[in-house]
C-alpha atoms as a PDB file:
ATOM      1  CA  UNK A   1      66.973 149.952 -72.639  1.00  0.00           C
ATOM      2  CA  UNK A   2      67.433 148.991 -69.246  1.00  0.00           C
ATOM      3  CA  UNK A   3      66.947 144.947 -68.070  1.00  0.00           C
ATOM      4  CA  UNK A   4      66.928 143.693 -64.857  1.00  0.00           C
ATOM      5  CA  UNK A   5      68.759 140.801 -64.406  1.00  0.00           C
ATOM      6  CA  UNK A   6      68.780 138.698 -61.207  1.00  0.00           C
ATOM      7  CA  UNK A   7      70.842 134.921 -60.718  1.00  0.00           C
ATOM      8  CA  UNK A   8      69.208 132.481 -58.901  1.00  0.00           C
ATOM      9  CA  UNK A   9      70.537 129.414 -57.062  1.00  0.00           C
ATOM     10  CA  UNK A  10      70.508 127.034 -54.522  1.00  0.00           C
ATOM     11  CA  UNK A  11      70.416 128.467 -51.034  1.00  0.00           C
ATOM     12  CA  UNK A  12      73.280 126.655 -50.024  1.00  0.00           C
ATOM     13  CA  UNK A  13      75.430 128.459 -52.363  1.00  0.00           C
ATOM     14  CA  UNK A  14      74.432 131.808 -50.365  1.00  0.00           C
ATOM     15  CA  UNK A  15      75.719 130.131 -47.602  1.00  0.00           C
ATOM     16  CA  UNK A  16      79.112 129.321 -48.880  1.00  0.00           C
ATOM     17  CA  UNK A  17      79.531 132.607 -50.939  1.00  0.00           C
ATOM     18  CA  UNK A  18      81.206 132.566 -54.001  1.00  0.00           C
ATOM     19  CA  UNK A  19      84.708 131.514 -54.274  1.00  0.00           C
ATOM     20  CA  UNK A  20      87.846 133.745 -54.485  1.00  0.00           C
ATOM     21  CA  UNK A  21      88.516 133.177 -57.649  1.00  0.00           C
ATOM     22  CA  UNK A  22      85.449 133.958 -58.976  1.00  0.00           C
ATOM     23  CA  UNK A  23      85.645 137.358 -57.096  1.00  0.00           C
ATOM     24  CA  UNK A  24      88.924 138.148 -57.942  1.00  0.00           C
ATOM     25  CA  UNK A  25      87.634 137.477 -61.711  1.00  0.00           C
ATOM     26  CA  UNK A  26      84.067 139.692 -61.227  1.00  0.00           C
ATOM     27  CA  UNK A  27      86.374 142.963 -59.888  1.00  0.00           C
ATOM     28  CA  UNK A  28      87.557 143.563 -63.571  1.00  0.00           C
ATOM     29  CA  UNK A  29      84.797 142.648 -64.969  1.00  0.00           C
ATOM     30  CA  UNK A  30      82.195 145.159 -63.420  1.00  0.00           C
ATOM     31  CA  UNK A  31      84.673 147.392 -63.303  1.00  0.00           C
ATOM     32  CA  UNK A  32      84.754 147.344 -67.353  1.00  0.00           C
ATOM     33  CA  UNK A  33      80.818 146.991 -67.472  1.00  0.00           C
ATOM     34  CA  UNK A  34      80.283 150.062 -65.245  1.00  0.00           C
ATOM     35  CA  UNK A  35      83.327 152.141 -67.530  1.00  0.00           C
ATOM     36  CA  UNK A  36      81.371 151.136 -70.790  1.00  0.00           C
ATOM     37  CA  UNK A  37      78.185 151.959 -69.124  1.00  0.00           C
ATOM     38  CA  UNK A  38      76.589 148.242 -69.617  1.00  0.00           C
ATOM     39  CA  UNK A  39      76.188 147.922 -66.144  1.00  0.00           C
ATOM     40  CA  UNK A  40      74.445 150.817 -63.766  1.00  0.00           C
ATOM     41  CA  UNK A  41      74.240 148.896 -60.659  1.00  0.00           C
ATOM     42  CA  UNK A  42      74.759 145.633 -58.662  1.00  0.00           C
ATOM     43  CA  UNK A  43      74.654 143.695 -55.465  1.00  0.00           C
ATOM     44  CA  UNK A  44      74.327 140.603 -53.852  1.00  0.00           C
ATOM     45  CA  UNK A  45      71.454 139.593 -51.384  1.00  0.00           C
ATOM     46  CA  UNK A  46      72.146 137.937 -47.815  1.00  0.00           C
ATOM     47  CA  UNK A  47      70.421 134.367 -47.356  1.00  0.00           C
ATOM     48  CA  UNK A  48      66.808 134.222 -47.172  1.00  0.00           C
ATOM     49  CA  UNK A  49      66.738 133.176 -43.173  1.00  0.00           C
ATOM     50  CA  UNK A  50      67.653 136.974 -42.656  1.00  0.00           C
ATOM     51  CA  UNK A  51      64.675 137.829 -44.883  1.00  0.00           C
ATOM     52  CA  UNK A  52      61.110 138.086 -45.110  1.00  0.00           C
ATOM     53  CA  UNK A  53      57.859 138.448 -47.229  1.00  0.00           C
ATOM     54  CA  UNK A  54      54.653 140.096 -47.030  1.00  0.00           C
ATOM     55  CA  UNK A  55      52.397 138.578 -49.455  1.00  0.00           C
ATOM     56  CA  UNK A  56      48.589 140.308 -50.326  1.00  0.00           C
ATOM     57  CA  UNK A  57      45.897 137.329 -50.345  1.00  0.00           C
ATOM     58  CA  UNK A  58      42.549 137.569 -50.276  1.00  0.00           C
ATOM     59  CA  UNK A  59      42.500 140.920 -49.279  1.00  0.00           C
ATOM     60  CA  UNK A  60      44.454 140.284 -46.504  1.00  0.00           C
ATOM     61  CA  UNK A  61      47.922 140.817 -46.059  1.00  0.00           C
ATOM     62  CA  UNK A  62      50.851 138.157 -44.013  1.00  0.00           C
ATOM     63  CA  UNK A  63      54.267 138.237 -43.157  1.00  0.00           C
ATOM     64  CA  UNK A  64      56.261 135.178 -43.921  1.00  0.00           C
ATOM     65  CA  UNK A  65      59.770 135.284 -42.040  1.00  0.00           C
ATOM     66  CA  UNK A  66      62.734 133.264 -43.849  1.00  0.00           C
ATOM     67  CA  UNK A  67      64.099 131.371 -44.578  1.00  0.00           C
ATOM     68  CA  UNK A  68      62.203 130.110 -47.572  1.00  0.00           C
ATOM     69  CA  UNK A  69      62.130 126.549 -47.040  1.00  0.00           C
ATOM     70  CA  UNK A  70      59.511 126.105 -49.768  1.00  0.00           C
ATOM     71  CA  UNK A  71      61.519 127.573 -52.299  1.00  0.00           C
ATOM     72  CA  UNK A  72      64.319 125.376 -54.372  1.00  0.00           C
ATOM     73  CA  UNK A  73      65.640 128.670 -55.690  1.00  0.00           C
ATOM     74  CA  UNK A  74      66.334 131.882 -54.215  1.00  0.00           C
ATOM     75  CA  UNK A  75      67.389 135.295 -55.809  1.00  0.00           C
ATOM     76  CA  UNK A  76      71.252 135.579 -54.515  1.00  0.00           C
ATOM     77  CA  UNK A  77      72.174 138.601 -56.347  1.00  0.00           C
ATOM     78  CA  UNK A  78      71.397 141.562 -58.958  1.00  0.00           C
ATOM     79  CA  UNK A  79      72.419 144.111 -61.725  1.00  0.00           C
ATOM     80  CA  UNK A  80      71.143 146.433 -64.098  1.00  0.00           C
ATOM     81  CA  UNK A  81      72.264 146.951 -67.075  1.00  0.00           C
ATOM     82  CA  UNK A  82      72.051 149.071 -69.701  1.00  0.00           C
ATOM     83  CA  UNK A  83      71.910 147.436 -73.471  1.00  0.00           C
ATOM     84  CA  UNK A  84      70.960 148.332 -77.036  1.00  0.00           C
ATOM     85  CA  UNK A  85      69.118 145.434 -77.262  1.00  0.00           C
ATOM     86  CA  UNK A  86      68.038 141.800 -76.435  1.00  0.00           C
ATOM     87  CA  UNK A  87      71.199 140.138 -78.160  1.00  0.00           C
ATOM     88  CA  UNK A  88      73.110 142.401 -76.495  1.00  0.00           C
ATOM     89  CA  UNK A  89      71.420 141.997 -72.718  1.00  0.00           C
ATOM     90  CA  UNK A  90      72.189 138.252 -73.595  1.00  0.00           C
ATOM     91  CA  UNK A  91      75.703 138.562 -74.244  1.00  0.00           C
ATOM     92  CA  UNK A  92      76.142 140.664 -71.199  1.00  0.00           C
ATOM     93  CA  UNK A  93      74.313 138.291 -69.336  1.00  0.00           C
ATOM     94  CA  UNK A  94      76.337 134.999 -70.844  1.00  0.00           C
ATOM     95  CA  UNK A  95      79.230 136.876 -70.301  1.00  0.00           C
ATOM     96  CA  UNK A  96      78.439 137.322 -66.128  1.00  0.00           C
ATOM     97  CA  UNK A  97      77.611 133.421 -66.148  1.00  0.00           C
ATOM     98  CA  UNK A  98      80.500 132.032 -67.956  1.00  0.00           C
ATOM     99  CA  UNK A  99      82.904 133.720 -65.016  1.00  0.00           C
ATOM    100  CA  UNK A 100      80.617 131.283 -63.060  1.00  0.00           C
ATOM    101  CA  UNK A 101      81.306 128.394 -64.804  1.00  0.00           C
ATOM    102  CA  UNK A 102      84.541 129.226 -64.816  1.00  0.00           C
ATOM    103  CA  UNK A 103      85.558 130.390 -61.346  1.00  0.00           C
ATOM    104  CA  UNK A 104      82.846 128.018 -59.483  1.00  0.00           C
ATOM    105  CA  UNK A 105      82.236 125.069 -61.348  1.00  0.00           C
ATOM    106  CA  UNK A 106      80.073 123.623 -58.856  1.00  0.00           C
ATOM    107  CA  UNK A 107      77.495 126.524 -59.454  1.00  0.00           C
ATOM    108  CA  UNK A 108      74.416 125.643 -60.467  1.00  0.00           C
ATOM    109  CA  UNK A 109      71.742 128.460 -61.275  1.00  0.00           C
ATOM    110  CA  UNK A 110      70.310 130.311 -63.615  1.00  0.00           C
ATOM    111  CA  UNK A 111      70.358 134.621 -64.762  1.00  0.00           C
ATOM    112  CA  UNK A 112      67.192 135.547 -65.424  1.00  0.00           C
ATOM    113  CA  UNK A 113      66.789 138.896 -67.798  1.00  0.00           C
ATOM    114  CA  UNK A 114      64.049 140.792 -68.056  1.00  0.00           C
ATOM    115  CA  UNK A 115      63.217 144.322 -69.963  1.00  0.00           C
ATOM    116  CA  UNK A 116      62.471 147.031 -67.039  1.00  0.00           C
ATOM    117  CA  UNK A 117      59.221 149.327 -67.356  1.00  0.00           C
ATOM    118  CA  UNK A 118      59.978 152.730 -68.888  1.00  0.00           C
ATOM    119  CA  UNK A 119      57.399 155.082 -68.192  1.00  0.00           C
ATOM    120  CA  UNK A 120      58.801 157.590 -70.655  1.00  0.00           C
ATOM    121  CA  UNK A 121      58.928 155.460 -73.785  1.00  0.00           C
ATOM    122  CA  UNK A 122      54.904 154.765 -73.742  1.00  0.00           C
ATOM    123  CA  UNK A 123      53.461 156.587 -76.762  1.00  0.00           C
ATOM    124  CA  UNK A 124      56.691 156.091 -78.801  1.00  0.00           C
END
């Protein structure tokens, strides 16, 4: 199964970027993930001041520009990945965070996982 996973911070830490180390540290490790086939893709997202939203309410639709000032949290970055299962979407998620806590000790945020729609596995 495939799970969408997504980390979400601070929006100060998109403005600092990660550190070196921790980069240095993530090259090897996606590397791996994408050779073992656990991960299938990834990215990171610029701040939210170079965003914007268009949000459906009331019928009507709006465009909010960023940055997001209402938000505490904002998505920084992305993967999916590819898993046999919940235990092991958590471990591959754990794994991502620890080379956070590790490489960027100030980091504060959370990975949130979630299962991604497969249109081909209704019925089953």
């Amino acid at each position: 199964m495939k799970y969408l996973t997504f980390i979400r911070s601070s929006e100060t830490h998109r403005h600092s970027g990660p550190p070196a180390a921790l980069m240095e540290a993530m090259g090897p490790y996606i590397e791996k993930s994408f050779k073992d086939g656990t991960l299938v893709d990834t990215g990171g997202l610029l701040p939210s001041s170079e965003g914007f939203r268009v949000r459906l309410s009331n019928g009507k639709l709006s465009v909010i520009d960023g940055p997001f000032t209402e938000s505490k949290e904002v998505i920084g970055g992305w993967a999916i990945i590819q898993a046999s299962s919940k235990e092991e979407a958590l471990r591959i998620s754990t794994e991502f965070m620890e080379l956070h806590r590790k490489h960027w000790p100030e980091f504060e945020g959370e990975s949130e996982v979630r299962p991604m729609f497969d249109p081909g596995a209704m019925g089953k």
